[in-house]
Structure formats: structure tokens, C-alpha cells
N, C-alpha and C. Protein backbone atom coordinates (compact mmCIF):
# COMPACT_ATOMS: atom_id res chain seq x y z
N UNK A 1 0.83 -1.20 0.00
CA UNK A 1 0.00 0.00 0.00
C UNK A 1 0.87 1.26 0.00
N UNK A 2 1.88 1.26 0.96
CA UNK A 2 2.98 2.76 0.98
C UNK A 2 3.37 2.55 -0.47
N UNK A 3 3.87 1.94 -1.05
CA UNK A 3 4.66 1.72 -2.49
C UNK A 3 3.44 2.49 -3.52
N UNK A 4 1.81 1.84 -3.17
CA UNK A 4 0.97 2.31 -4.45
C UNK A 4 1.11 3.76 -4.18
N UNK A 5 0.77 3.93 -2.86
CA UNK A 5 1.19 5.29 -2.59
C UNK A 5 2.16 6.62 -2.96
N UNK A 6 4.01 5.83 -2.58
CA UNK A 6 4.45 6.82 -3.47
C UNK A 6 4.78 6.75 -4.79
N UNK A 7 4.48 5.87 -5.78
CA UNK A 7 3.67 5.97 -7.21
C UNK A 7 2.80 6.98 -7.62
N UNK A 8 1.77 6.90 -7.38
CA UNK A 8 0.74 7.89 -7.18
C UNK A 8 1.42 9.10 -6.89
N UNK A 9 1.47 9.51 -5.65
CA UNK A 9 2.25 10.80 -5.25
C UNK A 9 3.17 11.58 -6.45
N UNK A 10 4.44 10.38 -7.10
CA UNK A 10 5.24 10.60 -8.01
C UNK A 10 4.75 11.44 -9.62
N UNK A 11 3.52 10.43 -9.50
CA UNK A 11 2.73 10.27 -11.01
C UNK A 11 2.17 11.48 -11.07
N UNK A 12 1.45 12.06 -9.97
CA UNK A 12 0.63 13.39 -9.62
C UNK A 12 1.73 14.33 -9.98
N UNK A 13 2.88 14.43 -9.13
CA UNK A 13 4.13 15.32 -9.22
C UNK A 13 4.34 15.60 -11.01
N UNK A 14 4.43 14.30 -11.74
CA UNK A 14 5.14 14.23 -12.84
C UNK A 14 3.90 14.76 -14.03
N UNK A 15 2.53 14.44 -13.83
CA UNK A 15 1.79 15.00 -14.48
C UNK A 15 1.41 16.47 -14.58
N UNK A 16 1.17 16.81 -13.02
CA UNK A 16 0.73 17.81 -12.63
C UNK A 16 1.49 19.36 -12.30
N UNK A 17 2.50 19.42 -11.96
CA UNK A 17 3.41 20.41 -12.01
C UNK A 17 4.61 20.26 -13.25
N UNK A 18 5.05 21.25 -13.62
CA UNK A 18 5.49 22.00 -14.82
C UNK A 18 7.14 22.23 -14.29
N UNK A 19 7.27 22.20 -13.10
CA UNK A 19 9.03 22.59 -12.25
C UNK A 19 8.70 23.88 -13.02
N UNK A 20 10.42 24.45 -13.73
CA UNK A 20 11.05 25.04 -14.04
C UNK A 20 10.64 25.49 -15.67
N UNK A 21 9.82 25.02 -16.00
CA UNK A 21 9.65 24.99 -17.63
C UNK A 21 9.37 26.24 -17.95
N UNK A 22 9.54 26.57 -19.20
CA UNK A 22 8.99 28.16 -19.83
C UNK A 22 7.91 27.49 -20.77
N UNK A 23 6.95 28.04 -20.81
CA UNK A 23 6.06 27.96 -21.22
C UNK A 23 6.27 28.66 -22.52
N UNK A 24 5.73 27.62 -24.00
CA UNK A 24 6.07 28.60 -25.51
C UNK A 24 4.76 28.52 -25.84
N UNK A 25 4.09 29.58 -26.69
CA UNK A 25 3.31 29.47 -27.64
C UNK A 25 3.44 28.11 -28.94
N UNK A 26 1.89 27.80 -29.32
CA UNK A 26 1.50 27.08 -30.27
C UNK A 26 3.03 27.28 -31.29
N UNK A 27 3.59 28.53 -31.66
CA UNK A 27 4.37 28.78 -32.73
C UNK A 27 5.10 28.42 -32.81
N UNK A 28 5.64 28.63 -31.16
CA UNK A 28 7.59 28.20 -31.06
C UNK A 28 7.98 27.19 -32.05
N UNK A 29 9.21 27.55 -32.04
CA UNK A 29 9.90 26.81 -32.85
C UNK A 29 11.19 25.61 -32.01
N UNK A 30 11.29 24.75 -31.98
CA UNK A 30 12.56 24.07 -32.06
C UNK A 30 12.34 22.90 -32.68
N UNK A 31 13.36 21.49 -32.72
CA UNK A 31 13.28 20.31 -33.53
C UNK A 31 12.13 19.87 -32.87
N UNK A 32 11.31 19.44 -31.67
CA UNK A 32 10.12 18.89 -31.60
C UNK A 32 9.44 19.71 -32.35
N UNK A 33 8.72 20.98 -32.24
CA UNK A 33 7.90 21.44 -33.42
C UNK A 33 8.06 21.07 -34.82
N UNK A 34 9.65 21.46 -35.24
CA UNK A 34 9.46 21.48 -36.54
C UNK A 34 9.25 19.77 -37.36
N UNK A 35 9.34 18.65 -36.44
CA UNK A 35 9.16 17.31 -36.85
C UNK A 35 7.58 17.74 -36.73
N UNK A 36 6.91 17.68 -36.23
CA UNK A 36 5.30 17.68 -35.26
C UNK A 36 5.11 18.91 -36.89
N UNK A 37 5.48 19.51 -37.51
CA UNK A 37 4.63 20.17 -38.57
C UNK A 37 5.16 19.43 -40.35
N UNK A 38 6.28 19.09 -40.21
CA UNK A 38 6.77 17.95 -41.24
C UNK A 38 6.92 16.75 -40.93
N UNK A 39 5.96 15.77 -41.51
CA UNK A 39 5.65 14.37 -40.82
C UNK A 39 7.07 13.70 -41.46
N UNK A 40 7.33 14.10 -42.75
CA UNK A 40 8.51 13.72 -43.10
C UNK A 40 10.01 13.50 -42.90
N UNK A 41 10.09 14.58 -41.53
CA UNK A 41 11.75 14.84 -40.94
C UNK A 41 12.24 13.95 -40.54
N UNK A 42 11.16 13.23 -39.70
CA UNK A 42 11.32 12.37 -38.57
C UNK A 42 12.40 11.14 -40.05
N UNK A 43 10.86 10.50 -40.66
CA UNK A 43 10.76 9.44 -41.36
C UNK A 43 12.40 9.44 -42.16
N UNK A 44 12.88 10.79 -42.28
CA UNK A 44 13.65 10.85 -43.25
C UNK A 44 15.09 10.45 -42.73
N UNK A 45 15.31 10.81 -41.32
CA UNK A 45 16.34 10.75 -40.72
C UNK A 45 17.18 9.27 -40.36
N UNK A 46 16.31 8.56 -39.90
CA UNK A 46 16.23 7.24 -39.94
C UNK A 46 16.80 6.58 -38.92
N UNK A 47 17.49 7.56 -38.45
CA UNK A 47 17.98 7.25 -36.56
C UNK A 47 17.20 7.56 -35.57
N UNK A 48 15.98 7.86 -35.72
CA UNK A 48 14.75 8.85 -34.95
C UNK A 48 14.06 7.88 -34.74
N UNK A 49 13.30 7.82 -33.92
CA UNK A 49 11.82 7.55 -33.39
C UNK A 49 11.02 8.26 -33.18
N UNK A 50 9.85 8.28 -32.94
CA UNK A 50 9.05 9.29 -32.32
C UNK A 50 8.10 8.34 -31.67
N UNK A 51 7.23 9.21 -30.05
CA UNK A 51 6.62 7.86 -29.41
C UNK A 51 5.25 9.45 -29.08
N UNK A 52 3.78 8.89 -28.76
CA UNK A 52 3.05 10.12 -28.72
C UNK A 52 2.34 9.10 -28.00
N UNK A 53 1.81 10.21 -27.34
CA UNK A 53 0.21 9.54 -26.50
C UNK A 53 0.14 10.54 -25.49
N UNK A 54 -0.95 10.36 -24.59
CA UNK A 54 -1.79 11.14 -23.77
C UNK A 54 -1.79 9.95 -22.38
N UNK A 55 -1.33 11.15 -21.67
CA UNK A 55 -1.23 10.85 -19.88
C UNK A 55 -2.26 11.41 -19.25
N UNK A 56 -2.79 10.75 -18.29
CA UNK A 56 -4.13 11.56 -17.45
C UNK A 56 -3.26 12.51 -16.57
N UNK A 57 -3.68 13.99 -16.01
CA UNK A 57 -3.44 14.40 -15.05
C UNK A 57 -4.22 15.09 -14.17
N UNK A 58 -3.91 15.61 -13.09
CA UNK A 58 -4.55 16.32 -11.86
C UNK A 58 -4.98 17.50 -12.08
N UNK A 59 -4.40 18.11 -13.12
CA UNK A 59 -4.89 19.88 -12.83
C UNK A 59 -5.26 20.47 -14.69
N UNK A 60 -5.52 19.03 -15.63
CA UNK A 60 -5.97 19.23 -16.57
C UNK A 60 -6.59 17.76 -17.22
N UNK A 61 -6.88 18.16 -18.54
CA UNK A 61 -7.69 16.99 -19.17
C UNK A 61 -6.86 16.19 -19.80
N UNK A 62 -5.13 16.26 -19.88
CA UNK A 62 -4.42 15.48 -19.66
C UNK A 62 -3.15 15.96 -20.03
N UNK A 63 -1.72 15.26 -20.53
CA UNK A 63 -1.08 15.77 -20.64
C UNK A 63 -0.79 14.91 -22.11
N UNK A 64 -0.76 15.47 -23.24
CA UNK A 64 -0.14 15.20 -24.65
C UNK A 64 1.26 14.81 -24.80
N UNK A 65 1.93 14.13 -24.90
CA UNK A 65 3.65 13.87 -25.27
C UNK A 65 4.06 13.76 -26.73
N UNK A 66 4.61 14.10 -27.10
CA UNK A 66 5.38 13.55 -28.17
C UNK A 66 7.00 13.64 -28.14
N UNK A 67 7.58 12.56 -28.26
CA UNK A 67 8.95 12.29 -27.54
C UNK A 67 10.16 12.01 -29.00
N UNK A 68 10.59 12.64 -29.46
CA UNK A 68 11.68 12.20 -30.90
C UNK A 68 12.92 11.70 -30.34
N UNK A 69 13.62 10.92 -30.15
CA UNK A 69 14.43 10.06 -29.72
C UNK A 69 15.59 9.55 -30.97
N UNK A 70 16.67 10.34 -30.73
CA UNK A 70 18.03 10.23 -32.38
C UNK A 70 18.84 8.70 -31.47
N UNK A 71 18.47 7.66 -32.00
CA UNK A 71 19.33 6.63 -30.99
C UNK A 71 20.97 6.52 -31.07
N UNK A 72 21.12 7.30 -32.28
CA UNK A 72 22.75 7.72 -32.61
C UNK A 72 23.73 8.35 -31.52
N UNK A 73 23.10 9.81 -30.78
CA UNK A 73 23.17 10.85 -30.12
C UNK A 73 23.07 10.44 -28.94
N UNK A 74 21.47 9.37 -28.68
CA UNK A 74 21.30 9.18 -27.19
C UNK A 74 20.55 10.65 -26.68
N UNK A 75 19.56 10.97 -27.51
CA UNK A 75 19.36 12.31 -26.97
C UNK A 75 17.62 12.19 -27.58
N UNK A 76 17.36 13.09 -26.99
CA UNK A 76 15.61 13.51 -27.33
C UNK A 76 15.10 14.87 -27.10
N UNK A 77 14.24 15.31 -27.50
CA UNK A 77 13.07 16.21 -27.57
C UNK A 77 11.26 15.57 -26.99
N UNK A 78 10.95 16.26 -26.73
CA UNK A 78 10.09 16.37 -26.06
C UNK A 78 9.33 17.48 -25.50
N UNK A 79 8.00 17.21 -26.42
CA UNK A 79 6.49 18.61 -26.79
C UNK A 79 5.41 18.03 -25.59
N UNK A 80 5.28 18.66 -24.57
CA UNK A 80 4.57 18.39 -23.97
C UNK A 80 3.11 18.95 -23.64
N UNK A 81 2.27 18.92 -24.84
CA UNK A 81 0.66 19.55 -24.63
C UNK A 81 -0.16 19.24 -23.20
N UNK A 82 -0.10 20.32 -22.23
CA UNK A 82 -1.51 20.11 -21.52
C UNK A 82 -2.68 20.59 -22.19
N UNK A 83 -3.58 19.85 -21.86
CA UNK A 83 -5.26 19.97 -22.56
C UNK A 83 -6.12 20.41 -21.58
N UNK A 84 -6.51 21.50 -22.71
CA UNK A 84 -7.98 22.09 -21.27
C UNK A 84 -8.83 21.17 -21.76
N UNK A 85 -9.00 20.69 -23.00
CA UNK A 85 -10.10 19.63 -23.53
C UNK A 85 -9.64 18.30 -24.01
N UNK A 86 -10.05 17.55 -24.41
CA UNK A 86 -9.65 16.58 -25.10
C UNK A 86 -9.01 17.18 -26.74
N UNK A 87 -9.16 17.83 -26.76
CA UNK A 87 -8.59 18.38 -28.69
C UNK A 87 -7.96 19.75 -28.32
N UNK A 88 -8.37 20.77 -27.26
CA UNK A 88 -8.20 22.05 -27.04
C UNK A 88 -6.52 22.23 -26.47
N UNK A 89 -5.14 22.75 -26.66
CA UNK A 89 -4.43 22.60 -25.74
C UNK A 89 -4.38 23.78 -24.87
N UNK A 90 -4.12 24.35 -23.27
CA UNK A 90 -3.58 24.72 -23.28
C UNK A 90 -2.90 25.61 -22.88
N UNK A 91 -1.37 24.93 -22.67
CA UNK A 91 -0.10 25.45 -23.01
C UNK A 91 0.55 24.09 -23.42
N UNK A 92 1.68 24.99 -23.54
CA UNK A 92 2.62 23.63 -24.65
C UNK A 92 4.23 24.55 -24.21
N UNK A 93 4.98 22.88 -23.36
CA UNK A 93 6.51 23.12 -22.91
C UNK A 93 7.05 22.33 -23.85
N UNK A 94 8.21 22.98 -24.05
CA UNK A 94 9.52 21.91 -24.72
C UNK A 94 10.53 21.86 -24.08
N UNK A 95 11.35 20.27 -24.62
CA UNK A 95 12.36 19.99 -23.63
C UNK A 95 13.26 19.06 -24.26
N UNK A 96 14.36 19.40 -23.64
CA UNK A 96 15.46 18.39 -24.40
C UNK A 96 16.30 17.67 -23.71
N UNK A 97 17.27 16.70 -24.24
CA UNK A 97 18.22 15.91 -23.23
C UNK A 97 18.78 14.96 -23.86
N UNK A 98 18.62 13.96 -22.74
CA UNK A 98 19.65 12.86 -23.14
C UNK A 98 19.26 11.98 -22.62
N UNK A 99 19.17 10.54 -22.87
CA UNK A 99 18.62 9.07 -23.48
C UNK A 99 19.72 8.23 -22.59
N UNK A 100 19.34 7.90 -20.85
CA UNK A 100 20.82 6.74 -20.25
C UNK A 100 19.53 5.60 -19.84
N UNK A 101 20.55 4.30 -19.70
CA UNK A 101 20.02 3.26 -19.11
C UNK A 101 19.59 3.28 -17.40
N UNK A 102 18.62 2.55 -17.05
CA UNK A 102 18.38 2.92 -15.75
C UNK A 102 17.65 1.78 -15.73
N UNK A 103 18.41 1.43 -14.22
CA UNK A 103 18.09 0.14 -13.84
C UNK A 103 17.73 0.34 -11.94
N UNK A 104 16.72 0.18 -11.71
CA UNK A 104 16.34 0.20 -10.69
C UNK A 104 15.61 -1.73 -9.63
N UNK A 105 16.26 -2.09 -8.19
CA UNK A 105 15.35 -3.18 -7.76
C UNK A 105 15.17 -4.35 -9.13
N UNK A 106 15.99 -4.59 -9.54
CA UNK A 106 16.37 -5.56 -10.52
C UNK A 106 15.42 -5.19 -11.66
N UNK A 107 15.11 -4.19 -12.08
CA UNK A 107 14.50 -3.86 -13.10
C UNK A 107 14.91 -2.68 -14.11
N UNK A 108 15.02 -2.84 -14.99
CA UNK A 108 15.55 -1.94 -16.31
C UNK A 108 14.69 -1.29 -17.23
N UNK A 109 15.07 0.14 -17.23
CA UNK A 109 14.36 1.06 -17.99
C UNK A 109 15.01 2.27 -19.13
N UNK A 110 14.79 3.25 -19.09
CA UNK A 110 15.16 3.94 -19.51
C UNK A 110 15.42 5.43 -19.10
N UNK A 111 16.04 6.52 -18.79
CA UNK A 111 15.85 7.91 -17.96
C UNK A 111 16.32 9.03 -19.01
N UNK A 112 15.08 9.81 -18.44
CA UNK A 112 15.29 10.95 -20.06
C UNK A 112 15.52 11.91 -19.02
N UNK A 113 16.63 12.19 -19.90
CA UNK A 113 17.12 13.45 -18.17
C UNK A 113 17.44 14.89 -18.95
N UNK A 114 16.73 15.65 -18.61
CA UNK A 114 17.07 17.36 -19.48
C UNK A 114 18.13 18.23 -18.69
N UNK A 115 18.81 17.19 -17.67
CA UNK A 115 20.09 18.37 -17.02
C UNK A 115 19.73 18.81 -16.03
N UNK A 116 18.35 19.09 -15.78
CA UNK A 116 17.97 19.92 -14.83
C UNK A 116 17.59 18.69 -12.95
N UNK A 117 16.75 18.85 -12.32
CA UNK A 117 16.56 17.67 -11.58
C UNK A 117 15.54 17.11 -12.04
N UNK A 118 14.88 17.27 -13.00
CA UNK A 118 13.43 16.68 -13.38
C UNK A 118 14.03 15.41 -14.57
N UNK A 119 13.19 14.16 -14.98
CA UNK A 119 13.70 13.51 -15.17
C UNK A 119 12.59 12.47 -15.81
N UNK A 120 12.29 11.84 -16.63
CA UNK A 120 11.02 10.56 -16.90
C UNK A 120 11.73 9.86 -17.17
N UNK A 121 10.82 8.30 -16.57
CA UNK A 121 11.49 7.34 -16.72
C UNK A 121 10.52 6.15 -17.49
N UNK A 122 11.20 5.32 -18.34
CA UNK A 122 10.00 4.72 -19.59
C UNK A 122 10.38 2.83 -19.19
N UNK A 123 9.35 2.44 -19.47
CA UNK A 123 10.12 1.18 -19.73
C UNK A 123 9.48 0.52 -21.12
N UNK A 124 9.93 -0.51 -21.96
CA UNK A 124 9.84 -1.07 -23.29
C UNK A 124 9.07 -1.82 -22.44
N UNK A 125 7.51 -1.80 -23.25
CA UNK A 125 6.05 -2.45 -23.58
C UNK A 125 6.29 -2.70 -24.90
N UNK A 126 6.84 -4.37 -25.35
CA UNK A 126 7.14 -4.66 -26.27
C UNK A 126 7.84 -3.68 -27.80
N UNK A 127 7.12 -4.02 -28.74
CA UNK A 127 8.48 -3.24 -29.88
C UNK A 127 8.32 -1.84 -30.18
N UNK A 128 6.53 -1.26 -29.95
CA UNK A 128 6.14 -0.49 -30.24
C UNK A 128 5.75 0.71 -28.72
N UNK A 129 5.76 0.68 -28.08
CA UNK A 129 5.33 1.31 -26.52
C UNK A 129 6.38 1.29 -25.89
N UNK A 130 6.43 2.48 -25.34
CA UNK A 130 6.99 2.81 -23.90
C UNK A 130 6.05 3.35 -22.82
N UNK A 131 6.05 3.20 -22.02
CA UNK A 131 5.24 2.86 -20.60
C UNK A 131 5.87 4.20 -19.87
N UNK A 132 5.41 5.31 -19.42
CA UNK A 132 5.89 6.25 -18.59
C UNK A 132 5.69 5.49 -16.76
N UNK A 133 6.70 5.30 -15.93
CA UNK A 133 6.86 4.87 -14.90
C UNK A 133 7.77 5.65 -13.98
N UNK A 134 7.39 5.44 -12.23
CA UNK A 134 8.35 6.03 -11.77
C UNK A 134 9.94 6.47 -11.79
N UNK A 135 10.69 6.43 -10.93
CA UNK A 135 11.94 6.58 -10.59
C UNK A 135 12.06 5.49 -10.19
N UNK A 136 11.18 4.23 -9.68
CA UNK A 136 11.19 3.05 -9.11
C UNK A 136 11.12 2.08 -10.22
N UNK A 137 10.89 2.60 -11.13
CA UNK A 137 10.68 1.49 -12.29
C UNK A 137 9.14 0.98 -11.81
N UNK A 138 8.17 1.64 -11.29
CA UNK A 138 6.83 1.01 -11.29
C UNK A 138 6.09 1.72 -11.59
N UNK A 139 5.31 1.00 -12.35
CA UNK A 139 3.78 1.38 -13.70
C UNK A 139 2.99 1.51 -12.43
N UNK A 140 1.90 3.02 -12.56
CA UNK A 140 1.19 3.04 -12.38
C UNK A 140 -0.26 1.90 -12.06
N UNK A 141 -0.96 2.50 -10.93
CA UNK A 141 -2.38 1.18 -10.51
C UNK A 141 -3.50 1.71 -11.50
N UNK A 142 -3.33 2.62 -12.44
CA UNK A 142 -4.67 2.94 -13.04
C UNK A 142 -4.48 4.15 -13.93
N UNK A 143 -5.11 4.21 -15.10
CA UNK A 143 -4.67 5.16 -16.23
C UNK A 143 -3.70 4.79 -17.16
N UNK A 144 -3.77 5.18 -18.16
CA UNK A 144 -3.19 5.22 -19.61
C UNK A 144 -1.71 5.60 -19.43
N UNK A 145 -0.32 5.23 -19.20
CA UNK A 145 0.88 5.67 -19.53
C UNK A 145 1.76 5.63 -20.47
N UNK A 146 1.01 4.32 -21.44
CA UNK A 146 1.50 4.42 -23.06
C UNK A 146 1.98 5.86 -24.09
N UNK A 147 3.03 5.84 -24.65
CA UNK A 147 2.90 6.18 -25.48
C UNK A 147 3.49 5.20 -26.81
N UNK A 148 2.93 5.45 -27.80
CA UNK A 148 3.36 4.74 -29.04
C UNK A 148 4.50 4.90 -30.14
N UNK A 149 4.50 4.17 -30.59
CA UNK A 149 5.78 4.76 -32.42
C UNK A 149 4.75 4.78 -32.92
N UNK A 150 5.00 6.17 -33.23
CA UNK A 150 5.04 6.40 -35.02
C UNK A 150 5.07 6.49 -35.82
């Protein structure tokens, strides 16, 4: 029960507060936007991934991801839409970093770390999904943490 607990707690933290982020307009520009308006960049590059989906959160109608991942670099981007609606966003953070292994309690994941202390951690849901999970390496008791390839 303490464990579902600080899960939860974590998940709230990670959905629901923003830390340090600057907040950009719909317009901004960097490499997550400009892939997210040419479906082609991604496809073209061929060291890229891209993974998208929608997280439930606490203080909106959810949180949007889309994550571009260069496996060359070891590095990523990451567009993070909160939704006042299901289609409506809004604001919209961007963020960047770097792609290390993370292995937590005999379990192995992944840690997307932007430098700063904030940090997500994914684990491989077979070939196509990554699973947003604690710092503990544990999946959520309820709600959607998928995101997919594209």
C-alpha cells in the first residue's frame, strides 16, 4: 500500500506540475515542433523515433507527449501539450536531453534526463510502446501511460 502510494504521489508530481519549464506558444519553434509540422523529418532521418500519446493528469484533461528520440546521439526532444479539452491545448513546454540506461530493484528502464533535476522514466512495452513509470521502475495502478511509435 505505501509503495501504491508513493507511485501515485510521483505520477501526480510528474503530471501535474510543470518545475522550471517556460512555457512557448503554439508557434515556437525548435526540432520537436518542426518534426510535429513535417511528418517527413522524422521518417527521413532514420535514426529517430518518435513515441506520442496522452497521460491523465490532476490539474488538466491530460497531458499530450510527443517524444523524438536520435538513438545515434542518445538524446531527445520532447512537446509536452496540456489539454484544457480533449482536442483544445492549453499550453505547450519543450524539452530536451539525453537518453541513459536505468536500472532500478532488478529492473531496467530507460531515464530521459534534461540536465535539470526533473527527469522521466519509460520502460519497453514490447516493440512499439513505452510505458511512462516512476523513478522506481513502477507502472502506475490505473490510467493510460502508453505512449506509441510512429
Amino acid at each position: 500500500m505505501k509503495r501504491t502510494f508513493i507511485f501515485l504521489a510521483v505520477a501526480t508530481m510528474l503530471a501535474a506540475c510543470n518545475g522550471n519549464k517556460n512555457a512557448q506558444t503554439a508557434t515556437a519553434q525548435d526540432s520537436t515542433a518542426t518534426a510535429t509540422n513535417s511528418k517527413d523529418t522524422t521518417a527521413q532521418t532514420g535514426d529517430s523515433l518518435v513515441y506520442e500519446g496522452m497521460t491523465p493528469a490532476a490539474d488538466c484533461a491530460g497531458i499530450r507527449y510527443r517524444i523524438a528520440m536520435d538513438a545515434q546521439k542518445k538524446a531527445f526532444t520532447v512537446k509536452e501539450d496540456y489539454m484544457e479539452t480533449e482536442t483544445q491545448v492549453k499550453s505547450t513546454f519543450y524539452e530536451k536531453g539525453t537518453i541513459v540506461p536505468y536500472s532500478k530493484n532488478g529492473k531496467k528502464g530507460l531515464k530521459f534526463s534534461t540536465g535539470k533535476d526533473d527527469a522521466l522514466y519509460f520502460i519497453a512495452v514490447g516493440d512499439s510502446t513505452l510505458r511512462m513509470v516512476n523513478d522506481e521502475l513502477d507502472e502506475a495502478v490505473s490510467g493510460n501511460y502508453d505512449l506509441k511509435l510512429k
